[in-house]
Structure formats: structure tokens, C-alpha cells
PDB file of N, CA and C in Angstrom:
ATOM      1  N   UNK A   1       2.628 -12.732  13.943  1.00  0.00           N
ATOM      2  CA  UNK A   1       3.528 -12.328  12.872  1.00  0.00           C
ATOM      3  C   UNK A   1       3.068 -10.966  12.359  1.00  0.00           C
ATOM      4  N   UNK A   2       3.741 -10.080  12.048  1.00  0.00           N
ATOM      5  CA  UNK A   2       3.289  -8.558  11.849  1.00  0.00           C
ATOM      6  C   UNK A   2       4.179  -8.618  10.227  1.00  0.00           C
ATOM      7  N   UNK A   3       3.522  -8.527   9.458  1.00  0.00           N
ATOM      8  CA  UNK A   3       3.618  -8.442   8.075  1.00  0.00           C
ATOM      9  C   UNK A   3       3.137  -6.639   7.475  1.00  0.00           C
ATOM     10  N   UNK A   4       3.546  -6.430   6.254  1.00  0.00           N
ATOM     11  CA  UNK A   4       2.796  -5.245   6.079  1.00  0.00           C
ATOM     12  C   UNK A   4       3.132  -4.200   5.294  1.00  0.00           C
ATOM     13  N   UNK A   5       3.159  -3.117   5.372  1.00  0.00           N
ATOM     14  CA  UNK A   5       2.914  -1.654   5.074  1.00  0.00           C
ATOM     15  C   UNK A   5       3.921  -1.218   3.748  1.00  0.00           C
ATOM     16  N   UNK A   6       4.743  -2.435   3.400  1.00  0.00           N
ATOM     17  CA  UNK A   6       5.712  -2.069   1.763  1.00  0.00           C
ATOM     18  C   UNK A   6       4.546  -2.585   0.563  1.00  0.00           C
ATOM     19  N   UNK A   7       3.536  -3.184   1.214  1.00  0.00           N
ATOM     20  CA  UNK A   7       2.415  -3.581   0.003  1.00  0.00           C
ATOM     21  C   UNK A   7       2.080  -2.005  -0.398  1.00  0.00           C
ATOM     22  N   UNK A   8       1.396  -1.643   0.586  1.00  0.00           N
ATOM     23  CA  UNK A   8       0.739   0.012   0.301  1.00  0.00           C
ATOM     24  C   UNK A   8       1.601   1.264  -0.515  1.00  0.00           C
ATOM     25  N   UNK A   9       3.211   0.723  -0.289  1.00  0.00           N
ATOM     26  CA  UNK A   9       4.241   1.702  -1.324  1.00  0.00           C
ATOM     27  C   UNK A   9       3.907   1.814  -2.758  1.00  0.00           C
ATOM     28  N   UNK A  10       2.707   0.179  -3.053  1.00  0.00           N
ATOM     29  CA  UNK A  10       2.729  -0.455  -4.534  1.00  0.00           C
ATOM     30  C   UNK A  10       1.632  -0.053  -5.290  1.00  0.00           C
ATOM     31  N   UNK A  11       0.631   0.626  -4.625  1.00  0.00           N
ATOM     32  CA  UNK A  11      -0.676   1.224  -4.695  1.00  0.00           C
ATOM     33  C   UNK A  11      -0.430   2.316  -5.991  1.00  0.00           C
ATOM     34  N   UNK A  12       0.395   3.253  -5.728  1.00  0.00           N
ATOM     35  CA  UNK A  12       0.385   4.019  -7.379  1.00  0.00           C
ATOM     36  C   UNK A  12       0.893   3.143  -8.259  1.00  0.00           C
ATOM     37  N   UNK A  13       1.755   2.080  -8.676  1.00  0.00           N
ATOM     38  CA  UNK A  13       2.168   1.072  -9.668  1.00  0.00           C
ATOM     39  C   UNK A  13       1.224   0.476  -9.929  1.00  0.00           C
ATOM     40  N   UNK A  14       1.006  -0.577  -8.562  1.00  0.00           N
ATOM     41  CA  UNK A  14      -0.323  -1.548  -9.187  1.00  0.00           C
ATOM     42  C   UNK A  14      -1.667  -1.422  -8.846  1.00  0.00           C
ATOM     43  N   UNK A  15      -2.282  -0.309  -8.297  1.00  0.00           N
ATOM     44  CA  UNK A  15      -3.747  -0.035  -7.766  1.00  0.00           C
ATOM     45  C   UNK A  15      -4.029  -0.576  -6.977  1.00  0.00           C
ATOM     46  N   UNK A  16      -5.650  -0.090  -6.935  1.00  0.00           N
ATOM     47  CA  UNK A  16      -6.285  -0.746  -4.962  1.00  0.00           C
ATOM     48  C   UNK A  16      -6.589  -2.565  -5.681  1.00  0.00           C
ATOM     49  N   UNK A  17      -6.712  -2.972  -6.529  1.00  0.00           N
ATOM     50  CA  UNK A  17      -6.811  -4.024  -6.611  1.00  0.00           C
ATOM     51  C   UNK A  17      -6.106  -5.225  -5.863  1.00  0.00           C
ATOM     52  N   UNK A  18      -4.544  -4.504  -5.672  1.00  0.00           N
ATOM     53  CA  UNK A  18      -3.248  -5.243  -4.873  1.00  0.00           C
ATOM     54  C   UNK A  18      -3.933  -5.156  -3.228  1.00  0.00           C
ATOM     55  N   UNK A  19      -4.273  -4.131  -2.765  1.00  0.00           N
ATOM     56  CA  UNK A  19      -4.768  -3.626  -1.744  1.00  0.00           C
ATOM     57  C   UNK A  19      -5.826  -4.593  -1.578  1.00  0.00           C
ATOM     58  N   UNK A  20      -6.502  -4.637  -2.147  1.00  0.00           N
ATOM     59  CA  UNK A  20      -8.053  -4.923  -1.723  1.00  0.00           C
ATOM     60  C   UNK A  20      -7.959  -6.600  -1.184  1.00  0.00           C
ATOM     61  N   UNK A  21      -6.671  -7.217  -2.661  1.00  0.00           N
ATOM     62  CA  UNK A  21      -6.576  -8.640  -2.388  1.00  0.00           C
ATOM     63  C   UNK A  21      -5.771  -9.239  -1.320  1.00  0.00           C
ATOM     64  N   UNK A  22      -4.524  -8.244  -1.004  1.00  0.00           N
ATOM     65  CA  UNK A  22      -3.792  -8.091   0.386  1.00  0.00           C
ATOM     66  C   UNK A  22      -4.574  -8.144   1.220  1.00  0.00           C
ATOM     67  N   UNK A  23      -5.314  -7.618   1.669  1.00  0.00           N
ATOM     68  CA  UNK A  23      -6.459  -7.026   2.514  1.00  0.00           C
ATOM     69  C   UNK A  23      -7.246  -9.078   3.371  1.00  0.00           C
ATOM     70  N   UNK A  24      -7.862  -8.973   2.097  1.00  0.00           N
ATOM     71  CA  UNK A  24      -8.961 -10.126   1.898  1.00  0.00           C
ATOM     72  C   UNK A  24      -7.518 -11.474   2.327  1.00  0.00           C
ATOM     73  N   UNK A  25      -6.736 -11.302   2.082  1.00  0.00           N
ATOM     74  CA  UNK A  25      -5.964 -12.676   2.182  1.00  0.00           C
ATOM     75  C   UNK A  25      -5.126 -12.358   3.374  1.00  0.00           C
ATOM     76  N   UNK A  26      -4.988 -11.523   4.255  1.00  0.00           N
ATOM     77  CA  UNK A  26      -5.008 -11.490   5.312  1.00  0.00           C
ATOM     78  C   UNK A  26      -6.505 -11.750   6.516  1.00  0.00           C
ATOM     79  N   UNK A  27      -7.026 -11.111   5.597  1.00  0.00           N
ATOM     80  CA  UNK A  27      -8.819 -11.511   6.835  1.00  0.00           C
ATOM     81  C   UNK A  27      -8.715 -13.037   6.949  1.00  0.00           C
ATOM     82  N   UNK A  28      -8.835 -13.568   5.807  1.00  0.00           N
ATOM     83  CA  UNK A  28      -9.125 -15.021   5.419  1.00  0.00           C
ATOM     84  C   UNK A  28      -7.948 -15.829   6.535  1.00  0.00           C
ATOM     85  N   UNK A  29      -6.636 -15.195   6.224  1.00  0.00           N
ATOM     86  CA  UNK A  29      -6.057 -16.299   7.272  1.00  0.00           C
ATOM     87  C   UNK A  29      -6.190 -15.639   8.451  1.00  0.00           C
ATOM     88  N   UNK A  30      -6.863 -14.889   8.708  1.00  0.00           N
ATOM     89  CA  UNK A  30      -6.912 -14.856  10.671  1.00  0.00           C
ATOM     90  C   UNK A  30      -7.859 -15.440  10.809  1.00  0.00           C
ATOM     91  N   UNK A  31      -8.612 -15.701  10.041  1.00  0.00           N
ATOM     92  CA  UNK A  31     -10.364 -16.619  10.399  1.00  0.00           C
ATOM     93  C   UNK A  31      -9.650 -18.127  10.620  1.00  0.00           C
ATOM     94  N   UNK A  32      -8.612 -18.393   9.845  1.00  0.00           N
ATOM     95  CA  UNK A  32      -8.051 -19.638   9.967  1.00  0.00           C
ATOM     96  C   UNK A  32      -7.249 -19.955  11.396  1.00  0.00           C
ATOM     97  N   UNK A  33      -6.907 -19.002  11.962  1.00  0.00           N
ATOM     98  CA  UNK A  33      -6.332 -18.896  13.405  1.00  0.00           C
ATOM     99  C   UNK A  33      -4.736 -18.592  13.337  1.00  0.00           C
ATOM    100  N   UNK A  34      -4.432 -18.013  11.803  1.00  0.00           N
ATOM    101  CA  UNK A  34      -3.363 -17.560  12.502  1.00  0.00           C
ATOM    102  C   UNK A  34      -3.572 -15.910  12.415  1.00  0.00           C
ATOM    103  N   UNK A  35      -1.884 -15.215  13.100  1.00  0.00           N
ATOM    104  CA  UNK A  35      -2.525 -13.799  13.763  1.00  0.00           C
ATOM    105  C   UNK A  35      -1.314 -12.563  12.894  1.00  0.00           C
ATOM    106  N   UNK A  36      -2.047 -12.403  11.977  1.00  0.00           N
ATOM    107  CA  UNK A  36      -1.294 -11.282  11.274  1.00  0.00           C
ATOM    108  C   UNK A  36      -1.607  -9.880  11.794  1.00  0.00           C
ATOM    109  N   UNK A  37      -0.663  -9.144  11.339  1.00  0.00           N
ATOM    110  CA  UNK A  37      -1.018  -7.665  11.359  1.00  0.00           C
ATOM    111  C   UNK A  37      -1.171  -6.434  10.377  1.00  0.00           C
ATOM    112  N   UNK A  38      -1.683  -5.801  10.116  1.00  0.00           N
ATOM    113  CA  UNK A  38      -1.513  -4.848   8.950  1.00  0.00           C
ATOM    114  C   UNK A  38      -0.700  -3.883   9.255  1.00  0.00           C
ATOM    115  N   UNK A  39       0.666  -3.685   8.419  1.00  0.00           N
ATOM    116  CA  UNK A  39       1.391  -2.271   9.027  1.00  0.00           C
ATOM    117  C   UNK A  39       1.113  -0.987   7.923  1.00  0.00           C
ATOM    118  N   UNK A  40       0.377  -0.743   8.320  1.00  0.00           N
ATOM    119  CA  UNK A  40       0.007   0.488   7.529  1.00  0.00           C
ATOM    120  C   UNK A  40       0.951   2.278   7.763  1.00  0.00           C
ATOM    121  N   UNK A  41       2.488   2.221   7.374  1.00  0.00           N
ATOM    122  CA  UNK A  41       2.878   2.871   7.786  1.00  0.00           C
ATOM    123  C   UNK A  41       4.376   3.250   6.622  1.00  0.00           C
ATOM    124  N   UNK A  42       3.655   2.393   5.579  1.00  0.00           N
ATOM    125  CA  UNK A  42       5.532   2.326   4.641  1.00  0.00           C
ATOM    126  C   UNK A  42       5.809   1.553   4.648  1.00  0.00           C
ATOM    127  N   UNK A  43       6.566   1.534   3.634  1.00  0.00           N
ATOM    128  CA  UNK A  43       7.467   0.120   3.611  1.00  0.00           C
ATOM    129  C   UNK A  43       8.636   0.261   4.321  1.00  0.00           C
ATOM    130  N   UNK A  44       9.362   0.968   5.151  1.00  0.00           N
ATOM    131  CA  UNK A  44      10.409   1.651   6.054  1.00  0.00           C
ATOM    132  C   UNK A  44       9.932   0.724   7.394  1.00  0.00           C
ATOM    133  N   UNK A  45       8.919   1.190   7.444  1.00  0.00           N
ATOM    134  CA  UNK A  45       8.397   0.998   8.697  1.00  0.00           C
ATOM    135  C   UNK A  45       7.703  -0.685   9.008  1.00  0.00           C
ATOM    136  N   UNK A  46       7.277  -1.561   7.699  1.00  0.00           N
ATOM    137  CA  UNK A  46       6.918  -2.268   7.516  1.00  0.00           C
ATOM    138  C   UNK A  46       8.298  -3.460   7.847  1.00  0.00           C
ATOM    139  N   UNK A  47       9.333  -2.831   6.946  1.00  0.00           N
ATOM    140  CA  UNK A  47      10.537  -3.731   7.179  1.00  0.00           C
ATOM    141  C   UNK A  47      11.222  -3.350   8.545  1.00  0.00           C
ATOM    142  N   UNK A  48      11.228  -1.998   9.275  1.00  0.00           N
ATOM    143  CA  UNK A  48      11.760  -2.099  10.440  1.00  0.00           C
ATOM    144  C   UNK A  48      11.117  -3.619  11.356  1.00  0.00           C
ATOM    145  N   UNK A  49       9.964  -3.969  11.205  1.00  0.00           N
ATOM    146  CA  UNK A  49       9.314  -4.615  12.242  1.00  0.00           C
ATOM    147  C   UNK A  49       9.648  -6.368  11.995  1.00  0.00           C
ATOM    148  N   UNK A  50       9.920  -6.194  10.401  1.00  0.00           N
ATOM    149  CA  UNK A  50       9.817  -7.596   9.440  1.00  0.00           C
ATOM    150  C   UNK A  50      11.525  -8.345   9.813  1.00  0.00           C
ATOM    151  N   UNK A  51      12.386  -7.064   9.996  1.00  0.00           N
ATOM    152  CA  UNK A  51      13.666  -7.392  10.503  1.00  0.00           C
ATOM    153  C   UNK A  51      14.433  -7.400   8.803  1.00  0.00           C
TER     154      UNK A  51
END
């Protein structure tokens, strides 16, 4: 599942705090076995992929 990159649009509103916890709660569930992705590219680009 490729999730992603409209979080990082939110970074001047809500700070790296949003980031940091995005971040961490994606690590956490790939340790769990499922398989995310980070789209680090916009939120344009985040929803092109999200459909």
C-alpha cells in the first residue's frame, strides 16, 4: 500500500511533530508485516498514487 506525501503539505500548519509521529507509525507497522510506503513528493503526487 503506498500512502503518503499530502502529510508533508501539513508541516508549516502543524510542525515536524505531525512528521515525526507519521514517520514512527509507519516504521511501527512495517515491523508488524505490513508494507507501506513514504511518498515524499506532495500531496499531488501522494494522491496521484492513492487514486
Amino acid at each position: 500500500m503506498l500512502i503518503g506525501g499530502y502529510v508533508f503539505d501539513r508541516v508549516a500548519q502543524e510542525g515536524t511533530e505531525l512528521i515525526t509521529e507519521y514517520v514512527r507509525t509507519i516504521l511501527e507497522a512495517n515491523k508488524k508485516g505490513h508494507e507501506f510506503a513514504i511518498v515524499a513528493g506532495g500531496g499531488k503526487l501522494a494522491r496521484d498514487y492513492i487514486g
